[in-house]
N, C-alpha and C. Protein backbone atom coordinates (compact mmCIF):
# COMPACT_ATOMS: atom_id res chain seq x y z
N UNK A 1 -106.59 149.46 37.05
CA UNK A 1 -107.24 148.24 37.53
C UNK A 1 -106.68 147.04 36.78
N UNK A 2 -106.45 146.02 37.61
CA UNK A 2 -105.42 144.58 37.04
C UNK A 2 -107.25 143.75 36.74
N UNK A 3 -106.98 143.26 35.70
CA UNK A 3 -108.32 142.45 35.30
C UNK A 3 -107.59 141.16 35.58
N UNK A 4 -108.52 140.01 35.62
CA UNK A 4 -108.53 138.67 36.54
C UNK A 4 -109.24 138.08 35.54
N UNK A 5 -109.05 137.01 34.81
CA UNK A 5 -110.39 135.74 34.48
C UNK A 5 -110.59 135.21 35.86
N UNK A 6 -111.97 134.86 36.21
CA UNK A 6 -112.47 134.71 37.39
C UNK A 6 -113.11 133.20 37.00
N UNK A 7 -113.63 133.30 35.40
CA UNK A 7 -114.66 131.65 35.03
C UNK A 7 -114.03 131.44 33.82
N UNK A 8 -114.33 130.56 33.57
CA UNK A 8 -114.02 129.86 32.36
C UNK A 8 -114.78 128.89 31.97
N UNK A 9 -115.66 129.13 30.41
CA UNK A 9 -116.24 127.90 30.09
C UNK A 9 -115.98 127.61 28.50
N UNK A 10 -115.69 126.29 28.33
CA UNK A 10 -115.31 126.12 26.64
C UNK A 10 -116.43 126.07 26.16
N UNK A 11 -116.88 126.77 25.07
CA UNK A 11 -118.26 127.16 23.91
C UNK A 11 -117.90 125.52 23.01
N UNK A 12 -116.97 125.81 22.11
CA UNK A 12 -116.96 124.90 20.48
C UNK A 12 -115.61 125.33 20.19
N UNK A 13 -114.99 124.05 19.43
CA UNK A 13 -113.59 124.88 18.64
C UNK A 13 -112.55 125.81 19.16
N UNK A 14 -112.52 126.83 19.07
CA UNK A 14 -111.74 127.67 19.72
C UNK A 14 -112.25 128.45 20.24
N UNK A 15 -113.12 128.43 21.12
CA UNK A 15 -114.15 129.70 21.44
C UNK A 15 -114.39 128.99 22.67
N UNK A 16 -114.37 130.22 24.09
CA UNK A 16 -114.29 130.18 25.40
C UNK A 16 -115.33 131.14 25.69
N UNK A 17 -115.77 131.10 26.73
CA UNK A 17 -116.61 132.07 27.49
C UNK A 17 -115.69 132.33 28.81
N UNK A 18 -115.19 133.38 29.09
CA UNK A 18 -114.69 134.16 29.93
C UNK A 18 -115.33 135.09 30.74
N UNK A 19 -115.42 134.80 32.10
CA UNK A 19 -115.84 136.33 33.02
C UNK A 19 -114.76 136.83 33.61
N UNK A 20 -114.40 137.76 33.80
CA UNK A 20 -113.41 138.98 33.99
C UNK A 20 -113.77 139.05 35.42
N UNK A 21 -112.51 140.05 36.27
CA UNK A 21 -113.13 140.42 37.72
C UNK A 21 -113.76 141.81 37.64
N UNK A 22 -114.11 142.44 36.60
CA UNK A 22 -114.61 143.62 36.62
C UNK A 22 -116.02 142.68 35.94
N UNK A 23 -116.49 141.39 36.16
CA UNK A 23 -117.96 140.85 36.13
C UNK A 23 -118.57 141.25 34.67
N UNK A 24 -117.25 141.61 33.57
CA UNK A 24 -118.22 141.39 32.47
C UNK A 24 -117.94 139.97 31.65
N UNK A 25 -118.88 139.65 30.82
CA UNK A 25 -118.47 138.25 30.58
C UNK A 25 -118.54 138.31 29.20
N UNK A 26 -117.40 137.66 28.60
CA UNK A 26 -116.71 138.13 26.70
C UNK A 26 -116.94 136.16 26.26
N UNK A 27 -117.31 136.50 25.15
CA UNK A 27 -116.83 135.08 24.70
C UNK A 27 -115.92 135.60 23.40
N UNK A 28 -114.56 134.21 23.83
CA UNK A 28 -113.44 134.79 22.67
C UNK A 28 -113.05 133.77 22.14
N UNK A 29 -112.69 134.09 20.58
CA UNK A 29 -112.38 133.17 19.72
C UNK A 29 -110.81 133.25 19.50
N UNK A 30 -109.87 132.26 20.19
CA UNK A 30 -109.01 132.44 19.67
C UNK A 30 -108.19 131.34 18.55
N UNK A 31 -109.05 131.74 17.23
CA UNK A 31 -108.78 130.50 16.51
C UNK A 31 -107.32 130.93 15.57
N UNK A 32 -107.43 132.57 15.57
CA UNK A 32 -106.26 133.39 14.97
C UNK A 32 -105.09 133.57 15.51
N UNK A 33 -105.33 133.41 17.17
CA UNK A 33 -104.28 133.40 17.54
C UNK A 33 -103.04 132.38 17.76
N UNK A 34 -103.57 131.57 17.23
CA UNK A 34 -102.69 129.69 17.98
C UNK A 34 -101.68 129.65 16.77
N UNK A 35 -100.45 130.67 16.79
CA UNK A 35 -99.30 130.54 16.43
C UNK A 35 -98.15 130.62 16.96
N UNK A 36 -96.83 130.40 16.74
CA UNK A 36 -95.72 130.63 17.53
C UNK A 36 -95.53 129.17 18.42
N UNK A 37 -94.39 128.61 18.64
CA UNK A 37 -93.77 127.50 19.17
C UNK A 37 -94.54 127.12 20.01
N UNK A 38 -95.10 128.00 21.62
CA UNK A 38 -96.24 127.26 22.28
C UNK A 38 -97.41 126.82 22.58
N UNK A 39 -98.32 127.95 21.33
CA UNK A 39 -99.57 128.20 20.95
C UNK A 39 -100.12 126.87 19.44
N UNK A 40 -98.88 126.80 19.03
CA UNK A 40 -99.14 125.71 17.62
C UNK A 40 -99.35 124.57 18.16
N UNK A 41 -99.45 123.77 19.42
CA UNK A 41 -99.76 122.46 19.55
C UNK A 41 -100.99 122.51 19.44
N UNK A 42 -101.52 124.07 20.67
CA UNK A 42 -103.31 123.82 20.90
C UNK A 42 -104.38 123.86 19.58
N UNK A 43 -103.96 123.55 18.56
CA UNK A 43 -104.60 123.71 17.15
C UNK A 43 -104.81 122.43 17.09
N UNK A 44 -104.30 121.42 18.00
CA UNK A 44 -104.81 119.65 18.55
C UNK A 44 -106.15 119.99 19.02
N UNK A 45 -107.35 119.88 18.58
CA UNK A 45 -108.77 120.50 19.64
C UNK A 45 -108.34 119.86 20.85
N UNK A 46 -108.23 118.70 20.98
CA UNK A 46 -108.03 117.89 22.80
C UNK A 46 -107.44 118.32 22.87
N UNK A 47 -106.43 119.02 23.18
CA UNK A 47 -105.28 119.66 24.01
C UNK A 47 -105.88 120.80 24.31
N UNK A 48 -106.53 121.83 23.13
CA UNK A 48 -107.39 123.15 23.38
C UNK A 48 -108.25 122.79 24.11
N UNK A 49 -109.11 121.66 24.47
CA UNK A 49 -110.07 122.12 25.33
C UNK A 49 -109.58 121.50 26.76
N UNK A 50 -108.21 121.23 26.91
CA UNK A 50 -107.81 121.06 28.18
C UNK A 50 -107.11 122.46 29.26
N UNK A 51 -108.05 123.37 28.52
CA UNK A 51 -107.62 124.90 29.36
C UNK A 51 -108.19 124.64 30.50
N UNK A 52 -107.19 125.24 31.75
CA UNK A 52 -107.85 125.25 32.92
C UNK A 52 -107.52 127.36 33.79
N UNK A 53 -108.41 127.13 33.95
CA UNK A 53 -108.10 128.62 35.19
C UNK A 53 -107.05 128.27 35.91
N UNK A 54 -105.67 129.10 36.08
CA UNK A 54 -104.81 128.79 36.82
C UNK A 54 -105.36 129.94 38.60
N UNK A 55 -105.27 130.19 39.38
CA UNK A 55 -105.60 130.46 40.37
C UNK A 55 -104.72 131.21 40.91
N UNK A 56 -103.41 131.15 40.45
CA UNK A 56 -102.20 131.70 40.92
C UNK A 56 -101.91 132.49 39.79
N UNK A 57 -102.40 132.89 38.43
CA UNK A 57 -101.68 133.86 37.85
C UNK A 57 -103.01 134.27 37.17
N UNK A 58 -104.53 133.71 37.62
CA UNK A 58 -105.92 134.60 37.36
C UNK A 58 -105.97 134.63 35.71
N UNK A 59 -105.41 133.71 35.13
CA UNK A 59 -106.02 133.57 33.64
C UNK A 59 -106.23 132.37 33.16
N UNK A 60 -106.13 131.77 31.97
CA UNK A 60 -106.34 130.74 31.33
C UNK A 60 -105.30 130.12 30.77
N UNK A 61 -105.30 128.62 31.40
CA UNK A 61 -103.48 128.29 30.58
C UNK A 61 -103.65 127.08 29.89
N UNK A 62 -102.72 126.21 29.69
CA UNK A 62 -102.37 124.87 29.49
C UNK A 62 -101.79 124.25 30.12
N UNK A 63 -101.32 122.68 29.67
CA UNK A 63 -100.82 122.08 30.28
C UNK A 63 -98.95 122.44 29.70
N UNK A 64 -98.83 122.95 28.69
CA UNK A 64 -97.78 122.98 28.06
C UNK A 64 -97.10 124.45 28.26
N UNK A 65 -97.89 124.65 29.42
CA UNK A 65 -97.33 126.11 29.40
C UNK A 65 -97.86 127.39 28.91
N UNK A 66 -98.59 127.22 27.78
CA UNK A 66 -99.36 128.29 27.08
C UNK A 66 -100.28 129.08 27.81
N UNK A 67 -100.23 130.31 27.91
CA UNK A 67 -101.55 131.29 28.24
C UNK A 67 -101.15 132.73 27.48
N UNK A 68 -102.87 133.16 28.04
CA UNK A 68 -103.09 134.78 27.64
C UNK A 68 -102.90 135.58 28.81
N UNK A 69 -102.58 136.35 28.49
CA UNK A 69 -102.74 137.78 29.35
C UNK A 69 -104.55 138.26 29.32
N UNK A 70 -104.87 138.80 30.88
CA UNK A 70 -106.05 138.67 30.75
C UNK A 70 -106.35 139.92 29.76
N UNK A 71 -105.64 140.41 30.26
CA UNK A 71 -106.24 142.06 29.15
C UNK A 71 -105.99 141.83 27.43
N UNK A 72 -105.28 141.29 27.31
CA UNK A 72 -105.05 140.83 25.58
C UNK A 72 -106.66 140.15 25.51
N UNK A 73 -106.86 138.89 26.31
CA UNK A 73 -108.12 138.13 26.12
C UNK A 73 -109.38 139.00 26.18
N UNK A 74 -109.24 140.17 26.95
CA UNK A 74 -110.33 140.95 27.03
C UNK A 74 -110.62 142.21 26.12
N UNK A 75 -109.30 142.60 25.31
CA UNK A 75 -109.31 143.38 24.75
C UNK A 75 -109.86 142.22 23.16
N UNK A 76 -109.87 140.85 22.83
CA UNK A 76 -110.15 140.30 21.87
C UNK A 76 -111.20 139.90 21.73
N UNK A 77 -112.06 140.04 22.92
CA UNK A 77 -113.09 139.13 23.19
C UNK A 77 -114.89 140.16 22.59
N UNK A 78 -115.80 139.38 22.90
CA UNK A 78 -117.07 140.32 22.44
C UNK A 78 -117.51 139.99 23.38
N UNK A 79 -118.26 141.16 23.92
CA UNK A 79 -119.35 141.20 24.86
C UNK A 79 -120.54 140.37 24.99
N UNK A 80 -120.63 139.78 26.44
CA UNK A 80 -122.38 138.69 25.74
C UNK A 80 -122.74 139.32 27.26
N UNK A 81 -124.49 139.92 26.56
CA UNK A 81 -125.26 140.58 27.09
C UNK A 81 -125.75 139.99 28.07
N UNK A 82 -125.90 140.79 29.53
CA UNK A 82 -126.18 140.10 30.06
C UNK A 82 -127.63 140.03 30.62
N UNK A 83 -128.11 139.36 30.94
CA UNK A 83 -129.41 139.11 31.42
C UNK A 83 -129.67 139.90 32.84
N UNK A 84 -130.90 140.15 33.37
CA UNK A 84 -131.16 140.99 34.29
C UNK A 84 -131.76 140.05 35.33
């Protein structure tokens, strides 16, 4: 099964709330990850919180090019419980 970010909402800082297409929803911190040539700008907070859902490749990017793979994001992320 190919996992999808489906939502996207920015929490604080480096921390996103993500729902997946398998409908579970992770909030992830990626404050560890923002290294390497295209990831070191978004350590600008305004630039980090200019992530948008791309629609055509079902994850989370930038304007500069930068994204995750959804399964890396989902394999980093913690579970938030969901309500009934």
């Amino acid at each position: 099964m190919f996992l999808h970010v489906e939502k996207l909402e920015y929490l604080e800082a480096y921390k996103l709330r993500l729902t997946f297409s398998n409908h579970v929803i992770q909030e992830i911190d990626l404050t560890e990850e923002l290294y390497g040539e295209v990831f070191e700008p978004l350590r600008d907070i305004e630039l980090f919180k200019q992530v948008f859902l791309n629609p055509e490749t079902n994850t989370i990017e930038w304007s500069n090019g930068a994204d995750f793979a959804p399964e890396f994001l989902y394999n980093l992320g913690q579970a938030v419980p969901q309500t009934a």
